[in-house]
C-alpha atoms as a PDB file:
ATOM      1  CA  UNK A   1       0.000   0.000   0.000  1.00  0.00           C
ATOM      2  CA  UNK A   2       1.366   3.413  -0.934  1.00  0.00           C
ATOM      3  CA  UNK A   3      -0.151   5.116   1.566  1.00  0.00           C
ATOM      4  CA  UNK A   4       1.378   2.597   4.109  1.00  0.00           C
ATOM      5  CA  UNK A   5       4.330   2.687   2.547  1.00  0.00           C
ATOM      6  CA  UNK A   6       5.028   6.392   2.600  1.00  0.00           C
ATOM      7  CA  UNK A   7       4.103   6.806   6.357  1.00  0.00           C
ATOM      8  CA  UNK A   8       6.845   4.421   7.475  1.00  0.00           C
ATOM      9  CA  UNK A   9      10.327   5.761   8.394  1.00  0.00           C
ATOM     10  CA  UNK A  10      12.898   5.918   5.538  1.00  0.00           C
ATOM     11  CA  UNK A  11      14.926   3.766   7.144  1.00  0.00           C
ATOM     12  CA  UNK A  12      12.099   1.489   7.900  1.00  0.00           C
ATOM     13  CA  UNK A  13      10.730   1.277   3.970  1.00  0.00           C
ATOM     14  CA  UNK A  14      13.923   0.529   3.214  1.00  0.00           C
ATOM     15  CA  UNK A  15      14.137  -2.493   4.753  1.00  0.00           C
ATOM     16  CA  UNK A  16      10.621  -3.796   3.917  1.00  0.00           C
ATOM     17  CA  UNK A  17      10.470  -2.894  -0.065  1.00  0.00           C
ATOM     18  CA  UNK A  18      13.801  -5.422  -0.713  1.00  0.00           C
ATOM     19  CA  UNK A  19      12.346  -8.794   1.647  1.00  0.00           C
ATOM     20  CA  UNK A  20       9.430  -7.825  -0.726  1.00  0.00           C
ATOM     21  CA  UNK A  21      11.744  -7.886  -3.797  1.00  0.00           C
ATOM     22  CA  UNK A  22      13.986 -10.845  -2.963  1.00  0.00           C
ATOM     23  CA  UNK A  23      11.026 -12.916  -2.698  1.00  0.00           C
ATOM     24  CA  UNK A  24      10.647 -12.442  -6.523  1.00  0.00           C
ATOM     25  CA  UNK A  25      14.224 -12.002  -7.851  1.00  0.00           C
ATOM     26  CA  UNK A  26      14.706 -15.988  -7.491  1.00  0.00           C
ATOM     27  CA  UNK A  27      18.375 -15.087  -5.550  1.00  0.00           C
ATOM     28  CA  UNK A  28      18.924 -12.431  -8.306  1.00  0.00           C
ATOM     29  CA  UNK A  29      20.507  -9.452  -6.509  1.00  0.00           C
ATOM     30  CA  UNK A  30      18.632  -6.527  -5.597  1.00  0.00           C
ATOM     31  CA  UNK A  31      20.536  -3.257  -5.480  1.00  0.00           C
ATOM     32  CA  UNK A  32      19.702   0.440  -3.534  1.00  0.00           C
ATOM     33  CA  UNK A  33      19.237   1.533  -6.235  1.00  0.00           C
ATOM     34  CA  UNK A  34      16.479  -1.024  -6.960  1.00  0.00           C
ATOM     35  CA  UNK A  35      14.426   0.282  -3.808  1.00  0.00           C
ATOM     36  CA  UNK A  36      15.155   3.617  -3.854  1.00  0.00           C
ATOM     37  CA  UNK A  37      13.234   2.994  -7.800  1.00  0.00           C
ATOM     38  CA  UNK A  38      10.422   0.964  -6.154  1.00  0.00           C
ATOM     39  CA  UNK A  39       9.895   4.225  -3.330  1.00  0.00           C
ATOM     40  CA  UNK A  40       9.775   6.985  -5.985  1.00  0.00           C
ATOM     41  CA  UNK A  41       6.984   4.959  -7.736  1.00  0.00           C
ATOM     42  CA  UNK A  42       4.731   4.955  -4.218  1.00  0.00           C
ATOM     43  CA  UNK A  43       5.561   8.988  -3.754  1.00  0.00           C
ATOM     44  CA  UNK A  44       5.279  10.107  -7.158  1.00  0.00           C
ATOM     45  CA  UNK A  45       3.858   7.220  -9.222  1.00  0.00           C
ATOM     46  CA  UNK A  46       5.263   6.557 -12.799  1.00  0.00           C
ATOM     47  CA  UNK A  47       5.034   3.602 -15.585  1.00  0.00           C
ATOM     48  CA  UNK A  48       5.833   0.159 -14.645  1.00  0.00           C
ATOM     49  CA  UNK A  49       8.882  -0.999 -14.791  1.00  0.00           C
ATOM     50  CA  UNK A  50      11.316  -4.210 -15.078  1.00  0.00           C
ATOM     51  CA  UNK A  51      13.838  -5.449 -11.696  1.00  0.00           C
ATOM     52  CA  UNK A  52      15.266  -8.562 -11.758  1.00  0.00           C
ATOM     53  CA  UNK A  53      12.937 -11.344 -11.799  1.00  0.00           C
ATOM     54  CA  UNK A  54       9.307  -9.140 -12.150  1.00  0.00           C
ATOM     55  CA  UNK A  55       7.946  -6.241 -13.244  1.00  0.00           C
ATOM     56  CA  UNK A  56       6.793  -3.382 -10.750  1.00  0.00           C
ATOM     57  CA  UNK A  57       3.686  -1.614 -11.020  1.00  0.00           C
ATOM     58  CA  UNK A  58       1.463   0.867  -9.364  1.00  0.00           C
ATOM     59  CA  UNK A  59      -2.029   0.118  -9.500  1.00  0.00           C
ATOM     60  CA  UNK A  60      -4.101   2.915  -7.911  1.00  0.00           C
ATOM     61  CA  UNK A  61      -2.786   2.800  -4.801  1.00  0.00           C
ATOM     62  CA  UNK A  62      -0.946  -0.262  -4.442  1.00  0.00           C
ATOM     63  CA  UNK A  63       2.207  -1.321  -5.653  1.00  0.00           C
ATOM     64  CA  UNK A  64       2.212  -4.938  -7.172  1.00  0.00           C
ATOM     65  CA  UNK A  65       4.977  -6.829  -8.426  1.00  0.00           C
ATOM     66  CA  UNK A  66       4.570  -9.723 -11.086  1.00  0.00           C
ATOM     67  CA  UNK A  67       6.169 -12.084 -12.808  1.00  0.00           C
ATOM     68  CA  UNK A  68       8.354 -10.607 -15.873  1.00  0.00           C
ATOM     69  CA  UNK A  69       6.840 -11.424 -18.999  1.00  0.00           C
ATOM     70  CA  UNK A  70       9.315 -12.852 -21.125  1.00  0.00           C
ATOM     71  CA  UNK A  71       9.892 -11.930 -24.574  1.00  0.00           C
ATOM     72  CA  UNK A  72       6.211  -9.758 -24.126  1.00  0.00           C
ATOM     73  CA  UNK A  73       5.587  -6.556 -26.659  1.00  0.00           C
ATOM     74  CA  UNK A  74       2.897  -4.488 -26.339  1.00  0.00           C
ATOM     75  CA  UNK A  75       1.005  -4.545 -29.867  1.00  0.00           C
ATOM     76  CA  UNK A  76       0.929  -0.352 -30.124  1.00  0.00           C
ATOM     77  CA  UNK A  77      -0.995   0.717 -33.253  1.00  0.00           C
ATOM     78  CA  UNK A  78      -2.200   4.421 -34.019  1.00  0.00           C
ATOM     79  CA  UNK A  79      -4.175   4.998 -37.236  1.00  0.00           C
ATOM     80  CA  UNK A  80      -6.132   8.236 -38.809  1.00  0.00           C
ATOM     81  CA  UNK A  81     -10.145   8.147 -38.369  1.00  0.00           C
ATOM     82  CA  UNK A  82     -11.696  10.775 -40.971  1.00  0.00           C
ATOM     83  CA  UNK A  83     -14.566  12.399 -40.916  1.00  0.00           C
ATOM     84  CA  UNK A  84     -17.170  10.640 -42.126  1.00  0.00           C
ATOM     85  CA  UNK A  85     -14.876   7.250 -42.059  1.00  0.00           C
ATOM     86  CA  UNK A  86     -13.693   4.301 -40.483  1.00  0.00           C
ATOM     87  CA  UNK A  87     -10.574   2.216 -39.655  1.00  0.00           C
ATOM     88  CA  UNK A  88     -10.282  -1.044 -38.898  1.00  0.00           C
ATOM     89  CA  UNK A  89      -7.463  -2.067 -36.786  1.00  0.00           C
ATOM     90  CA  UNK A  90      -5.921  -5.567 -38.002  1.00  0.00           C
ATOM     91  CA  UNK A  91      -4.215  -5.766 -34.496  1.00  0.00           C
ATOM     92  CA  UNK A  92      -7.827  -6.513 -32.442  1.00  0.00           C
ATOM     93  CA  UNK A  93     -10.337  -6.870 -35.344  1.00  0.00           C
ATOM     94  CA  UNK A  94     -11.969  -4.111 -34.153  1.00  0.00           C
ATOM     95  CA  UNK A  95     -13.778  -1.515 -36.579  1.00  0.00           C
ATOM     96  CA  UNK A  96     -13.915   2.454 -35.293  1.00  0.00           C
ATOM     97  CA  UNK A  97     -16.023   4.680 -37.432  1.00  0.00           C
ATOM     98  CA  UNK A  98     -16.844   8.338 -37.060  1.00  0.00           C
ATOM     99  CA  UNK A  99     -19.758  10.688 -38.804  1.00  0.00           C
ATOM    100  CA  UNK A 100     -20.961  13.762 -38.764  1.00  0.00           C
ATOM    101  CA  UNK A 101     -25.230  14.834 -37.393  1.00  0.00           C
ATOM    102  CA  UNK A 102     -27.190  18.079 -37.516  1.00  0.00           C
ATOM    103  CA  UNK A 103     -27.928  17.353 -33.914  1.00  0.00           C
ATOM    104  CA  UNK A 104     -27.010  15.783 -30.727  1.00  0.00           C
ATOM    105  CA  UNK A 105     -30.880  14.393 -30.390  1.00  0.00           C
ATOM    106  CA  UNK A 106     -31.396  13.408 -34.041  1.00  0.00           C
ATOM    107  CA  UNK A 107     -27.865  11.047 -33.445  1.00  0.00           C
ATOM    108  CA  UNK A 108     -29.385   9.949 -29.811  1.00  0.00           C
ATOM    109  CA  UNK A 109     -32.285   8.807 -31.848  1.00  0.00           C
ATOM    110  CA  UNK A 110     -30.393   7.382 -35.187  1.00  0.00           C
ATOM    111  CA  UNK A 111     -28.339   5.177 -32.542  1.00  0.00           C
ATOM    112  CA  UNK A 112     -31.384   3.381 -31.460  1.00  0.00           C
ATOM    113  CA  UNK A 113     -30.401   0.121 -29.697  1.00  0.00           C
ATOM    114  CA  UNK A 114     -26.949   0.035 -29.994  1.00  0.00           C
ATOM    115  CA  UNK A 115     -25.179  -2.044 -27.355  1.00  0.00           C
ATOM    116  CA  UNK A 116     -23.764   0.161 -24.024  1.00  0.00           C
ATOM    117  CA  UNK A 117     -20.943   1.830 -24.607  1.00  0.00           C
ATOM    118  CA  UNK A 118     -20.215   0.925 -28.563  1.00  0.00           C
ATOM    119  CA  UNK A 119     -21.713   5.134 -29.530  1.00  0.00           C
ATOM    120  CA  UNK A 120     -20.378   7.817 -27.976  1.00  0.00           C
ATOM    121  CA  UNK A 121     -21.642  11.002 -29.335  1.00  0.00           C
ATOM    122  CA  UNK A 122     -19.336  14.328 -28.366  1.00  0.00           C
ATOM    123  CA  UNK A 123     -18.642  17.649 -29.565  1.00  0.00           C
ATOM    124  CA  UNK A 124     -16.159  18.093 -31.856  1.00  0.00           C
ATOM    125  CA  UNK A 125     -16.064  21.803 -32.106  1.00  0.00           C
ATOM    126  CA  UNK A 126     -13.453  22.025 -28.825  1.00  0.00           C
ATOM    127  CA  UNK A 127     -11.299  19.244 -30.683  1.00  0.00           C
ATOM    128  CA  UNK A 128      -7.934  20.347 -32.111  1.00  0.00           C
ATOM    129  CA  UNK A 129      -7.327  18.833 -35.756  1.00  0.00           C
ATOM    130  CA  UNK A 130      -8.245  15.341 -37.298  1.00  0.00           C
ATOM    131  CA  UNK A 131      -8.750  12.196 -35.102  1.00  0.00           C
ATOM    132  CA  UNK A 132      -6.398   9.677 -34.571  1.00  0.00           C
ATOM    133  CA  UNK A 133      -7.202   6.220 -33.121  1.00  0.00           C
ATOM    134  CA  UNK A 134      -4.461   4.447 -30.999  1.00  0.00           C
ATOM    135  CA  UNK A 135      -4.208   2.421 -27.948  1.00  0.00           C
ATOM    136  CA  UNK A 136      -2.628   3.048 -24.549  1.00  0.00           C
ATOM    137  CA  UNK A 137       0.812   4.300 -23.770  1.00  0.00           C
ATOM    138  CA  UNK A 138       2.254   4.997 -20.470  1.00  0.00           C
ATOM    139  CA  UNK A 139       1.042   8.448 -18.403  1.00  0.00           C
ATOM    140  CA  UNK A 140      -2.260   8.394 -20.254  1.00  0.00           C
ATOM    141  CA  UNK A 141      -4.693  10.836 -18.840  1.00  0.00           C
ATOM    142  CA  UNK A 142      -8.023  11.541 -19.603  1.00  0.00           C
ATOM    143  CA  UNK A 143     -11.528  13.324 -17.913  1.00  0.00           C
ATOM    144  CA  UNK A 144     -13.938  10.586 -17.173  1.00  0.00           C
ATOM    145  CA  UNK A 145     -17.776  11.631 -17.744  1.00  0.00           C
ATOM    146  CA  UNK A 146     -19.341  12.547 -14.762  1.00  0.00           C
ATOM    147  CA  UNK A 147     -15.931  12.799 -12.636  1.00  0.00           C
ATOM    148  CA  UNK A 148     -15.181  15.796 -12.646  1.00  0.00           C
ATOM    149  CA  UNK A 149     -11.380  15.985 -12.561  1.00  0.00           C
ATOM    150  CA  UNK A 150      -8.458  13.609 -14.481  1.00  0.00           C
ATOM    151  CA  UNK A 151      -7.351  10.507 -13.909  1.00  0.00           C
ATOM    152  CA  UNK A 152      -4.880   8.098 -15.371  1.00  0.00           C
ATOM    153  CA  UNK A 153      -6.063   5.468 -17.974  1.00  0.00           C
ATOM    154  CA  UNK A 154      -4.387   3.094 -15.868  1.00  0.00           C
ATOM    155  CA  UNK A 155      -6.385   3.883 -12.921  1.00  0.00           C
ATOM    156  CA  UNK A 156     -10.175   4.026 -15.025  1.00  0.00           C
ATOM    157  CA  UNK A 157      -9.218   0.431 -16.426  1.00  0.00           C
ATOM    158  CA  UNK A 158      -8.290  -0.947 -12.617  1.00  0.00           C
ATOM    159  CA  UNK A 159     -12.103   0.620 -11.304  1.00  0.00           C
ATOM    160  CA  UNK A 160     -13.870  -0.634 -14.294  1.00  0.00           C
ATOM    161  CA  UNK A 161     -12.404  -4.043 -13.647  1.00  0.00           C
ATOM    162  CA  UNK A 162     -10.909  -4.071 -17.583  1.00  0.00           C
ATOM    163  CA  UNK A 163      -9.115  -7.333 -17.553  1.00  0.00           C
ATOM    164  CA  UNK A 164      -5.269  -6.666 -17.338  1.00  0.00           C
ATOM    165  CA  UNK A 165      -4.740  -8.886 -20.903  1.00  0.00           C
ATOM    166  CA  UNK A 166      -7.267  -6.412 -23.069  1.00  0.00           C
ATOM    167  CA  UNK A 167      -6.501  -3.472 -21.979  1.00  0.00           C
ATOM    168  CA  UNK A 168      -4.043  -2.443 -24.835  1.00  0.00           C
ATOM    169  CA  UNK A 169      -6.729  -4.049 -27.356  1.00  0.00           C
ATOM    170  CA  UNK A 170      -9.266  -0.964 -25.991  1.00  0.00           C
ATOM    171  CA  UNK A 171      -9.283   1.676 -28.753  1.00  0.00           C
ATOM    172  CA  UNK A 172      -8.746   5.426 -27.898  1.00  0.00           C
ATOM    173  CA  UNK A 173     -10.475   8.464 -30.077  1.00  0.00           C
ATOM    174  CA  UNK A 174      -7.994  10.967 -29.825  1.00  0.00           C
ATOM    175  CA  UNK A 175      -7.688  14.728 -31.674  1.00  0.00           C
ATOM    176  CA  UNK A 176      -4.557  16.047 -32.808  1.00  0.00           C
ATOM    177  CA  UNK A 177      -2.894  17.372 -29.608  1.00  0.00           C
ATOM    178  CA  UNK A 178      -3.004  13.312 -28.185  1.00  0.00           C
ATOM    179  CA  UNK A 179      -6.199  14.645 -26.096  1.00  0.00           C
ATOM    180  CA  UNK A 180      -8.512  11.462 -25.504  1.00  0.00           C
ATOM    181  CA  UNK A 181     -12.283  12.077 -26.771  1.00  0.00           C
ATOM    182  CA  UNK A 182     -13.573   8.593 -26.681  1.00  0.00           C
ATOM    183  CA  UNK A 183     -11.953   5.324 -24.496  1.00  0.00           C
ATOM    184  CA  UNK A 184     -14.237   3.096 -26.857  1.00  0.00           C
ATOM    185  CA  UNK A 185     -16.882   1.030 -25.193  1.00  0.00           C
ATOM    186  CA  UNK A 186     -16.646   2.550 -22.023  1.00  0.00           C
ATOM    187  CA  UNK A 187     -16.677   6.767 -21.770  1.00  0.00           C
ATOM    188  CA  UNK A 188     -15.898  10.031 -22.854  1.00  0.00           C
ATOM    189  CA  UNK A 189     -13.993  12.572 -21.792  1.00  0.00           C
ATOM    190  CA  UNK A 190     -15.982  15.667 -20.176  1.00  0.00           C
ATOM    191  CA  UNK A 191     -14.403  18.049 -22.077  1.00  0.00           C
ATOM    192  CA  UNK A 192     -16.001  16.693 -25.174  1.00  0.00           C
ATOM    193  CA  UNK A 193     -19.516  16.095 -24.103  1.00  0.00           C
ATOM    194  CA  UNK A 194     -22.805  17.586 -25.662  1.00  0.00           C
ATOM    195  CA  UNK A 195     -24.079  20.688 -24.122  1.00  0.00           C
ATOM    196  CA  UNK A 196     -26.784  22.026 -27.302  1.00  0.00           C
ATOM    197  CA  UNK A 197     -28.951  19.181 -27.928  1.00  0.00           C
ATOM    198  CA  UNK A 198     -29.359  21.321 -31.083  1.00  0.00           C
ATOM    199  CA  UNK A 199     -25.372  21.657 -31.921  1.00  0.00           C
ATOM    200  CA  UNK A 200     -23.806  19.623 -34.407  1.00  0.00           C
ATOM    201  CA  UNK A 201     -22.016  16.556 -33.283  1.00  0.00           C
ATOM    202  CA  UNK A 202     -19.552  13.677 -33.973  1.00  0.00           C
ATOM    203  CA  UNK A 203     -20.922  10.034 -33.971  1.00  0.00           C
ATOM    204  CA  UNK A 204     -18.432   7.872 -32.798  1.00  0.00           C
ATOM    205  CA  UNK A 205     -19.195   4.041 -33.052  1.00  0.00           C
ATOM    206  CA  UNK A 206     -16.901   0.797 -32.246  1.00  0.00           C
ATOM    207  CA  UNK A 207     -17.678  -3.108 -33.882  1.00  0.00           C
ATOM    208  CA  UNK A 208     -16.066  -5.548 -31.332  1.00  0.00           C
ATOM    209  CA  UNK A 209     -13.955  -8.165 -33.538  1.00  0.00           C
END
């Protein structure tokens, strides 16, 4: 626990964070340098990172250690959406499409029954050049719906309970300055949501492989 963690003595966290380390490192050798690595990511959190024998994370407020995957490379793929258009991304299967309505209630109304979370409807006006679609990379941040503040894409995917092994398969709507609009098939990000029912609008939609 972070919190935990960051209340104890220097001296004391010191001692704990490389009993919790050795236990891992299968009588690899674990250097000061190692914990003093492992303590910056409770105070100041940061991407995960490799030590010998697992991989160091912090999830929300916890830090977890795993095993290493060996020989593992995130798939990363980024490709241009146009408006109207679609892309599919060969990596997942997955199809993203995105087209433009009068209104915000005639698109609530064209989207009729489509399954939870695969429209997202936002306004593009505040958006800053074409859209891109791409999946996670570290230090992603975003403004859930309905949260009102930021939080790390990390973080949203631990509460939602997004399974660990699809996470970088989840497709990400974002404009030209890398700011996220849509995490497909879950939310948007405040900043882009309707306010004019009569404004003009994006339609966002995602096909599951």
């Amino acid at each position: 626990d972070t919190g935990g963690l960051a209340a104890l003595p220097v001296a004391l966290a010191r001692l704990i964070v490389p009993r919790a380390l050795l236990e891992r490192a299968a009588s690899r050798s674990i250097s000061f340098a190692h914990v003093e690595q492992v303590l910056r990511l409770a105070r100041e959190d940061g991407p995960p990172f490799d030590l010998p024998g697992q991989r160091v994370q912090r999830i929300a407020s916890a830090i977890v250690l795993t095993n290493k995957p060996e020989g593992h490379r995130a798939n990363l793929f980024r490709y241009s959406l146009s408006i109207p258009g679609e892309v599919r991304i060969p990596e997942t299967g997955a199809l993203v499409s995105a087209e433009r309505a009068e209104s915000a209630g005639k698109a609530r109304a064209d989207a009729g029954m489509s399954a939870a979370g695969a429209t997202a409807i936002v306004q593009f006006a505040k958006s800053d050049g074409p859209l891109t679609v791409r999946n996670r990379r570290p230090g992603d941040r975003f403004r859930p719906l309905g949260l009102g503040g930021g939080k790390k894409l990390q973080d949203f995917f631990v509460d939602r309970k997004v399974a660990r092994q699809t996470r970088d398969s989840v497709p990400l709507v974002v404009d030209e300055s890398d700011r996220m609009i849509w995490v497909a098939g879950h939310t948007i990000d405040e900043r882009f949501r309707v306010t004019d029912p009569a404004q003009g609008v994006v339609v966002l939609r995602l096909k599951p492989a």
